[in-house]
N, C-alpha and C. Protein backbone atom coordinates (compact mmCIF):
# COMPACT_ATOMS: atom_id res chain seq x y z
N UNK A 1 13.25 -12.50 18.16
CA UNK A 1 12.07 -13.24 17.75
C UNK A 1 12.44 -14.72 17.76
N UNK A 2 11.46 -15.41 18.56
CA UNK A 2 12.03 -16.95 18.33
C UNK A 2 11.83 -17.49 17.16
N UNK A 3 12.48 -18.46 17.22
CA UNK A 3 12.40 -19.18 15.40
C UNK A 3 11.73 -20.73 15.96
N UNK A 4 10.77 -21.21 15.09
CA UNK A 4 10.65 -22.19 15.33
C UNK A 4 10.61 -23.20 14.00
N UNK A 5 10.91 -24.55 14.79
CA UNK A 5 11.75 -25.42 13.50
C UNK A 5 10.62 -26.97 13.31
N UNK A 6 9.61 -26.74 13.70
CA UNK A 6 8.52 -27.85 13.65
C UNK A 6 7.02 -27.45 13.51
N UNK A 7 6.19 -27.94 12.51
CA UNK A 7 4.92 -27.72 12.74
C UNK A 7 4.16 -27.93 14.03
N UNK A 8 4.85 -28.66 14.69
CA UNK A 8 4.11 -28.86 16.32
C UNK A 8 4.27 -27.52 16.89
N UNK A 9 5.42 -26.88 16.76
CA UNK A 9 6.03 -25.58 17.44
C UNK A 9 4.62 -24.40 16.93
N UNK A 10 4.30 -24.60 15.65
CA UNK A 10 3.62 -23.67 15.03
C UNK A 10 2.21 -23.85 15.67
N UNK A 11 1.92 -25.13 15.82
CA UNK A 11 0.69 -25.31 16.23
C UNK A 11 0.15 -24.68 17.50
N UNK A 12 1.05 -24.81 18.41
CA UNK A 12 1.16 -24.71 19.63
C UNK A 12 1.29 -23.42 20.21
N UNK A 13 1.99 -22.99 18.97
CA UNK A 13 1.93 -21.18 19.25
C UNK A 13 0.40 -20.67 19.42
N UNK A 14 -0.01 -21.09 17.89
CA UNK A 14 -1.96 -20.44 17.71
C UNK A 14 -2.84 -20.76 18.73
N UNK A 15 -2.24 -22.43 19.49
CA UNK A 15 -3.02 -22.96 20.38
C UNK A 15 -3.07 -22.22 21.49
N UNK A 16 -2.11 -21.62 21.52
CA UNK A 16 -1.76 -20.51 22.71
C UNK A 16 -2.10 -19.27 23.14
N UNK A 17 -1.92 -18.63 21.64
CA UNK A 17 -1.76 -17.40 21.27
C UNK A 17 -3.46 -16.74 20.75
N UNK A 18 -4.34 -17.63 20.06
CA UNK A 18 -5.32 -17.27 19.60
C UNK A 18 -5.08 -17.51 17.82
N UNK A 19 -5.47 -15.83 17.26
CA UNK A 19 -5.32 -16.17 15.95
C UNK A 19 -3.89 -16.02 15.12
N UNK A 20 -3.37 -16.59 14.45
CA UNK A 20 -2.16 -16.50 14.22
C UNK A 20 -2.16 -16.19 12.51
N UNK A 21 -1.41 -15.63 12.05
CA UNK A 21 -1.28 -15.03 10.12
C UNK A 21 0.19 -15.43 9.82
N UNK A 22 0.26 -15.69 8.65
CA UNK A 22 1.82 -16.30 8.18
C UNK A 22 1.82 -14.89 7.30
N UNK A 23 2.94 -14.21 7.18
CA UNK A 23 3.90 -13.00 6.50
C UNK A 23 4.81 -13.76 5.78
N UNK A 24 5.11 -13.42 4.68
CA UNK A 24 6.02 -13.55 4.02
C UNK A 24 6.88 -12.05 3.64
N UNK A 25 8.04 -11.38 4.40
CA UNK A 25 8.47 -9.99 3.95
C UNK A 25 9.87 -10.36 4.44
N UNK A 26 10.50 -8.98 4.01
CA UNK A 26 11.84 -9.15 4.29
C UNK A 26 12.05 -8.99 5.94
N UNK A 27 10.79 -9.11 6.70
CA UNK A 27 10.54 -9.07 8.15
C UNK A 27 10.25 -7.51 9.33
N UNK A 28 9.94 -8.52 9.79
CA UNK A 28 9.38 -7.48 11.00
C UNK A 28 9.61 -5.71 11.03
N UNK A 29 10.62 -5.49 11.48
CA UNK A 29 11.69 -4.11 11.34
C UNK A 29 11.14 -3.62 10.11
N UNK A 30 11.53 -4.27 8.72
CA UNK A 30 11.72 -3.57 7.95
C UNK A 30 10.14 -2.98 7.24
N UNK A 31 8.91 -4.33 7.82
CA UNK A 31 7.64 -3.90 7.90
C UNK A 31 6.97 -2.97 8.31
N UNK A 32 7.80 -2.79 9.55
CA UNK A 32 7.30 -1.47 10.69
C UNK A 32 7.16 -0.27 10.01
N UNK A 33 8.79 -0.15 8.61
CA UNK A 33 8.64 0.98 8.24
C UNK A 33 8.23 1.44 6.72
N UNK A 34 7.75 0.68 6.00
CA UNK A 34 7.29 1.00 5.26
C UNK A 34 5.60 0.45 4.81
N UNK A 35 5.31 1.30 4.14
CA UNK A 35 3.59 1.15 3.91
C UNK A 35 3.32 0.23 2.84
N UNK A 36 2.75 -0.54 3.36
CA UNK A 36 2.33 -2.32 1.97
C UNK A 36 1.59 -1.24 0.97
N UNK A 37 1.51 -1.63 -0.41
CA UNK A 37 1.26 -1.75 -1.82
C UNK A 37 0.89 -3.06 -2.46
N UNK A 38 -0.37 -2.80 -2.92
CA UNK A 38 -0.55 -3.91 -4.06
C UNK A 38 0.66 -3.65 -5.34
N UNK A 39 0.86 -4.88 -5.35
CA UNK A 39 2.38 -4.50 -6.09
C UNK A 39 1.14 -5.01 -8.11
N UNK A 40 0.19 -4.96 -8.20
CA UNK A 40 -0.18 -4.53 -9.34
C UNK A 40 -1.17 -3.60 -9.78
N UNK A 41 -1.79 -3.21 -8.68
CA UNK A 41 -2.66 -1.91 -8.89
C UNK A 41 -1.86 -0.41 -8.35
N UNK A 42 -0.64 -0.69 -7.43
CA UNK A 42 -0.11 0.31 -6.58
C UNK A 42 -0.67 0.89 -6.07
N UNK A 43 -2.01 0.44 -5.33
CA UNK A 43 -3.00 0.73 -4.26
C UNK A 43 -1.93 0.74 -3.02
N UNK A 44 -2.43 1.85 -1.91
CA UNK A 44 -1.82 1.61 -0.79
C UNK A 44 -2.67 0.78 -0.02
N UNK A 45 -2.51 -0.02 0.90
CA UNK A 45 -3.00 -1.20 1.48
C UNK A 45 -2.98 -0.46 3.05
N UNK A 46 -4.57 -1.14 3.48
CA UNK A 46 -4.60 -0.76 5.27
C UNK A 46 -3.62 -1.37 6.06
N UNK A 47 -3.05 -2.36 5.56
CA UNK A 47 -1.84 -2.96 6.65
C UNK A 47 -1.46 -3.66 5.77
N UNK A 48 -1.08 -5.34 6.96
CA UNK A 48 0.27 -5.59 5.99
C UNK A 48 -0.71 -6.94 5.24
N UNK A 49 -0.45 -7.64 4.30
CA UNK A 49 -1.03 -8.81 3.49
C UNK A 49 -0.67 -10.21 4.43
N UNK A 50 -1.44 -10.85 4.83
CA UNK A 50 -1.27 -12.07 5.86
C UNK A 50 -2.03 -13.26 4.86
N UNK A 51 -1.82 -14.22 5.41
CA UNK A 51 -2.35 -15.29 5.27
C UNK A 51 -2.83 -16.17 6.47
N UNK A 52 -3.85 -16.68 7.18
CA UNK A 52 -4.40 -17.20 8.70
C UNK A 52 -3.65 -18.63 8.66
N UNK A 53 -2.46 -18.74 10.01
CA UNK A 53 -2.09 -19.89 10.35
C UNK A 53 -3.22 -21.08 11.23
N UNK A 54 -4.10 -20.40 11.84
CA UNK A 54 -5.18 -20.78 12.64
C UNK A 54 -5.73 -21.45 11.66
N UNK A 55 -6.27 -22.94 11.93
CA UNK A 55 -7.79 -23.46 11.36
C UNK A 55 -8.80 -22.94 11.69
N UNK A 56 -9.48 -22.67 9.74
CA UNK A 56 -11.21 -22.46 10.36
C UNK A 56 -11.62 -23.65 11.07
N UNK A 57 -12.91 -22.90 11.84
CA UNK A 57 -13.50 -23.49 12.11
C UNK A 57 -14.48 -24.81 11.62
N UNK A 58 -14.40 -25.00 10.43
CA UNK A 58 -14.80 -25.88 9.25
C UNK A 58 -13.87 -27.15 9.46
N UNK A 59 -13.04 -26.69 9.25
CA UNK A 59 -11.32 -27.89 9.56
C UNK A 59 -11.21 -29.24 10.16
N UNK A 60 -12.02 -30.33 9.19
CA UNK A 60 -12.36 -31.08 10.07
C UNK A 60 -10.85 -31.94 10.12
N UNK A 61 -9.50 -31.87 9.93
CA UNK A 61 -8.31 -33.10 9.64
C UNK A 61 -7.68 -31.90 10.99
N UNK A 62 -6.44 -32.60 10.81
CA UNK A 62 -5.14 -31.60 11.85
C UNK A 62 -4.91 -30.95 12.23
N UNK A 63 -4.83 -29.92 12.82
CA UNK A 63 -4.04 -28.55 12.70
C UNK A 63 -3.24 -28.25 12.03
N UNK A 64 -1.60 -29.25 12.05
CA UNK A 64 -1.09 -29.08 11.73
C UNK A 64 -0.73 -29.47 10.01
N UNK A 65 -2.19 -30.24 9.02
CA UNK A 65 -2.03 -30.32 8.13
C UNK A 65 -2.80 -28.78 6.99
N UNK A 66 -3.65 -27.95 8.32
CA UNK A 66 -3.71 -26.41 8.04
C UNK A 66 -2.45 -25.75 7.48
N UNK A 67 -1.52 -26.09 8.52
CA UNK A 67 -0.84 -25.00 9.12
C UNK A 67 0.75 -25.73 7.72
N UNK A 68 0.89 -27.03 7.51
CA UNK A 68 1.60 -27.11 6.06
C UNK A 68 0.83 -26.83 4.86
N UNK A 69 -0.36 -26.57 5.02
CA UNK A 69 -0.94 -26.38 3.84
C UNK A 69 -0.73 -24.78 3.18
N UNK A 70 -1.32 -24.18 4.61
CA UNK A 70 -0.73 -22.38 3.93
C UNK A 70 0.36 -22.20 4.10
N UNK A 71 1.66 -22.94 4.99
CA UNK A 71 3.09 -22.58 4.61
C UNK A 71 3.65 -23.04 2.98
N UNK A 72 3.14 -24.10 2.41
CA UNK A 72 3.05 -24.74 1.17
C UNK A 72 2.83 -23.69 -0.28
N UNK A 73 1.40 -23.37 0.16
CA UNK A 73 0.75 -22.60 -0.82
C UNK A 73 1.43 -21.27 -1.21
N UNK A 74 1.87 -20.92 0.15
CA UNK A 74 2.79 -19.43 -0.16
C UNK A 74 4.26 -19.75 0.32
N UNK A 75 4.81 -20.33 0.35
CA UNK A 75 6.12 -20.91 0.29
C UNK A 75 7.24 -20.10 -0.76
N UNK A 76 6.65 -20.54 -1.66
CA UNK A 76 7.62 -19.58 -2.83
C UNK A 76 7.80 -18.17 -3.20
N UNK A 77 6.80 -17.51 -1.99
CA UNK A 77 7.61 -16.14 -1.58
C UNK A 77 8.23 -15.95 -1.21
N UNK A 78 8.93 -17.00 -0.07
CA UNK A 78 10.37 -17.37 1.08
C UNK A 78 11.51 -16.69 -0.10
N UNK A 79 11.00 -17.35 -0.79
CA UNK A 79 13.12 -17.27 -2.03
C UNK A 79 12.59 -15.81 -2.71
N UNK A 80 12.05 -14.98 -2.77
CA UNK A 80 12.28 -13.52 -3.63
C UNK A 80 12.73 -12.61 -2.54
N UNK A 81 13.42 -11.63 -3.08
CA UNK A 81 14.05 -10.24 -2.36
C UNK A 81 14.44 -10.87 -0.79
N UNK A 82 14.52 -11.38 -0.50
CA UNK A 82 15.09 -11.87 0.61
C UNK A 82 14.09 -12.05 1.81
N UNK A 83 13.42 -12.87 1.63
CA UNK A 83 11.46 -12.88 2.59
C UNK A 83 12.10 -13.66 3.50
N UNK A 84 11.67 -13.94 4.43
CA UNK A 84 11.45 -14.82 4.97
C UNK A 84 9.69 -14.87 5.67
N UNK A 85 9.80 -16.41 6.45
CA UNK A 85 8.11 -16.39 6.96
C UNK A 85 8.43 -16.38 8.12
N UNK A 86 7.41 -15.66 8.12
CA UNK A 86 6.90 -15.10 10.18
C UNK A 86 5.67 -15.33 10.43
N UNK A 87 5.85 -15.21 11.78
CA UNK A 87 4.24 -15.34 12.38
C UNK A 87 4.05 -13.82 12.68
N UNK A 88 2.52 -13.66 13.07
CA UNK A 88 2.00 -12.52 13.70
C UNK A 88 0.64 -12.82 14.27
N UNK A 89 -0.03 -11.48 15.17
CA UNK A 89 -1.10 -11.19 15.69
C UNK A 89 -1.21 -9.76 14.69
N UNK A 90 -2.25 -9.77 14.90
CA UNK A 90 -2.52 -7.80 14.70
C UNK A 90 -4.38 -8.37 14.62
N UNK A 91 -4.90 -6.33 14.14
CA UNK A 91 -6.64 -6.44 13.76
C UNK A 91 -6.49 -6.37 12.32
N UNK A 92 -7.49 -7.85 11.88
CA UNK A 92 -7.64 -7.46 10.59
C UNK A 92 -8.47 -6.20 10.12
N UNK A 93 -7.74 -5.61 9.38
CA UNK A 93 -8.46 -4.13 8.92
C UNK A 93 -8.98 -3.93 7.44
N UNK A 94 -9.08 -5.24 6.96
CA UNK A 94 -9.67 -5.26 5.44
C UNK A 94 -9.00 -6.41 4.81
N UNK A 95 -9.38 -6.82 3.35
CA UNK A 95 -8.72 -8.03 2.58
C UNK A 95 -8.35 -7.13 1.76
N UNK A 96 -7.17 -7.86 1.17
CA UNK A 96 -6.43 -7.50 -0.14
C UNK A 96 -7.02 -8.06 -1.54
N UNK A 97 -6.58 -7.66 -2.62
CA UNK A 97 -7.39 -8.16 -3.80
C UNK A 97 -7.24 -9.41 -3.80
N UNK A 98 -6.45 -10.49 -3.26
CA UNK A 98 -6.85 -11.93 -3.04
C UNK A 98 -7.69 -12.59 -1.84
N UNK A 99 -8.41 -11.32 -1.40
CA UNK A 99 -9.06 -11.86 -0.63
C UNK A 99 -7.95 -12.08 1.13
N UNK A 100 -6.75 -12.10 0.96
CA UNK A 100 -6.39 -11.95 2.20
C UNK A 100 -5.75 -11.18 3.42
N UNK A 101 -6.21 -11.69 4.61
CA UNK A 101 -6.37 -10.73 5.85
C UNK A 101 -5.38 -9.33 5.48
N UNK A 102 -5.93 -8.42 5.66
CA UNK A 102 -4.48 -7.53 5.86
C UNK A 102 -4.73 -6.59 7.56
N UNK A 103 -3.65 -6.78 8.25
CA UNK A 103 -3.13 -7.13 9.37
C UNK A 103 -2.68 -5.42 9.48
N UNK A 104 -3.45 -4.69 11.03
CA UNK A 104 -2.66 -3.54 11.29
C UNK A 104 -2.51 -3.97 12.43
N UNK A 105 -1.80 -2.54 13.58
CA UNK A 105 -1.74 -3.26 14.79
C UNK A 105 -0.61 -4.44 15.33
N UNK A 106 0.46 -5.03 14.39
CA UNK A 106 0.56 -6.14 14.54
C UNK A 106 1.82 -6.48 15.70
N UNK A 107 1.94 -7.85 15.88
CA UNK A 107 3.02 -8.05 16.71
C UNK A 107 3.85 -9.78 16.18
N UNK A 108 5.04 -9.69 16.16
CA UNK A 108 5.58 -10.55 15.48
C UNK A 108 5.74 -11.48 16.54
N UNK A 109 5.92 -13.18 16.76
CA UNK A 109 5.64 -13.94 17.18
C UNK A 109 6.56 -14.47 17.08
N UNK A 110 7.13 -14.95 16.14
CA UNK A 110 8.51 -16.16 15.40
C UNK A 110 8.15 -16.62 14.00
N UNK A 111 9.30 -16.31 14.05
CA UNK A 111 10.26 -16.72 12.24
C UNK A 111 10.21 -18.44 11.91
N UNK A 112 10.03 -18.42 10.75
CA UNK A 112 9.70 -20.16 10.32
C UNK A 112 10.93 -20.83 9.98
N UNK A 113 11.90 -21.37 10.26
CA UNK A 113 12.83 -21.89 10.04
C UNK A 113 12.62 -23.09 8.73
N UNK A 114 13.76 -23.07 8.20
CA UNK A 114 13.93 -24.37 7.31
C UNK A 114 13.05 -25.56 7.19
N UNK A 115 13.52 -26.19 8.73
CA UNK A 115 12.93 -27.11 9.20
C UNK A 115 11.23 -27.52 8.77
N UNK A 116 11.24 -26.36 9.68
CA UNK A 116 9.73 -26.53 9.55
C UNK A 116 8.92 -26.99 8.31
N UNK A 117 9.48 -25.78 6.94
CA UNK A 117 9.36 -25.81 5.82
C UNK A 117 9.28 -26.67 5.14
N UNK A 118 10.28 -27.86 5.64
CA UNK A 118 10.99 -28.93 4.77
C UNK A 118 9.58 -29.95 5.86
N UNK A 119 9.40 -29.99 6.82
CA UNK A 119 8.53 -30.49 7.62
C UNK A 119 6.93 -30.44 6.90
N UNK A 120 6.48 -29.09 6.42
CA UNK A 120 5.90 -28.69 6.31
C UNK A 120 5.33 -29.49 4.44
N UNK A 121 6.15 -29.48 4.34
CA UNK A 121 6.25 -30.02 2.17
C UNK A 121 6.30 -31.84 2.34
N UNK A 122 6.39 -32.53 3.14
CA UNK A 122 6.11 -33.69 3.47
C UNK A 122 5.01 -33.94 3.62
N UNK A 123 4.29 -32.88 4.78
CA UNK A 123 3.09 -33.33 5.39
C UNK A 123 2.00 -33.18 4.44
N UNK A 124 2.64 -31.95 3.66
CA UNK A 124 1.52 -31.27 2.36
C UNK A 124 1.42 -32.39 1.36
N UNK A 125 2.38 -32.62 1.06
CA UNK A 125 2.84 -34.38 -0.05
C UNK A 125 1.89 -35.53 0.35
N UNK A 126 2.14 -36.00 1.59
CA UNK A 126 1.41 -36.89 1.55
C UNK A 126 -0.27 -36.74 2.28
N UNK A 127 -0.32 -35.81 2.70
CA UNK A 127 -1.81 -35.45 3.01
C UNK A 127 -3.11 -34.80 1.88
N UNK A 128 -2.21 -34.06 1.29
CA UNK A 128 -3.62 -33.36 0.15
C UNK A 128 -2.95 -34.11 -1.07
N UNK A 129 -3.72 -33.10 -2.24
CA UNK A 129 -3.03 -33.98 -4.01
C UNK A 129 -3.08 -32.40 -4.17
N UNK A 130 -1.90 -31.99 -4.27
CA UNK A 130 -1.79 -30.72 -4.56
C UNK A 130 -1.55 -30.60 -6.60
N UNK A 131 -2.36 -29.78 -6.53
CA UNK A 131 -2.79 -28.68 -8.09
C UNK A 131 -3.79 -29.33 -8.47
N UNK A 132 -4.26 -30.42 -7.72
CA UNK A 132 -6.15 -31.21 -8.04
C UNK A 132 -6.92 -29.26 -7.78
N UNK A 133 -7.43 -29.34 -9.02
CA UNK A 133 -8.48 -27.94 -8.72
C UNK A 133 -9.87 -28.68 -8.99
């Protein structure tokens, strides 16, 4: 799986690729084989829990200030049980109790490197006012 180390890289993928979802799991493989759970109702889930790297269509700033915004927001799943972030395709087959995509079908794309991350928490810094609700 390629890794990519820049929000341009990320951009360019969706630009490419169509619709793109950010994963946060201990990855691909180990997704394949086991069945997602709401880890507080212990509902079994139609697929896996995503979050959309793609801008809506609404989106009137960057792409790529989308695309640090949901690596940002769910970021701090990276550091538990050993996650890392990935990209994917798949069909969304329903939302999860937060409302997001959950992904069957899927196909992994590339892994989010450091970089990016650290790329990604700059752009979020100085573009939005993050915890303004």
């Amino acid at each position: 799986m390629p890794a990519l180390r820049s929000l341009d890289e990320i951009v360019e993928l969706h630009q490419a690729v169509g619709k793109v979802y950010l994963r946060y799991s201990r990855g691909p493989a180990i997704d394949a084989g086991e069945a997602s759970r709401d880890k507080e109702s212990g509902c079994l889930l139609p697929g896996l829990s995503t979050n959309p790297i793609t801008p809506e269509p609404w989106w009137d700033r960057p792409p790529r200030q989308w695309v640090a915004r949901q690596l940002c927001q769910y970021g701090h799943l990276a550091g538990r049980e050993e996650r890392l972030g990935w990209l994917l395709t798949g069909t969304v087959v329903g939302h999860g109790p937060d409302c997001e995509p959950l992904l069957a079908d899927v196909t992994a794309l590339a892994s989010i490197e450091q970089e990016a991350m650290a790329e990604a928490e700059r752009v979020y810094r100085e573009a939005f006012d993050p915890g303004r609700v």
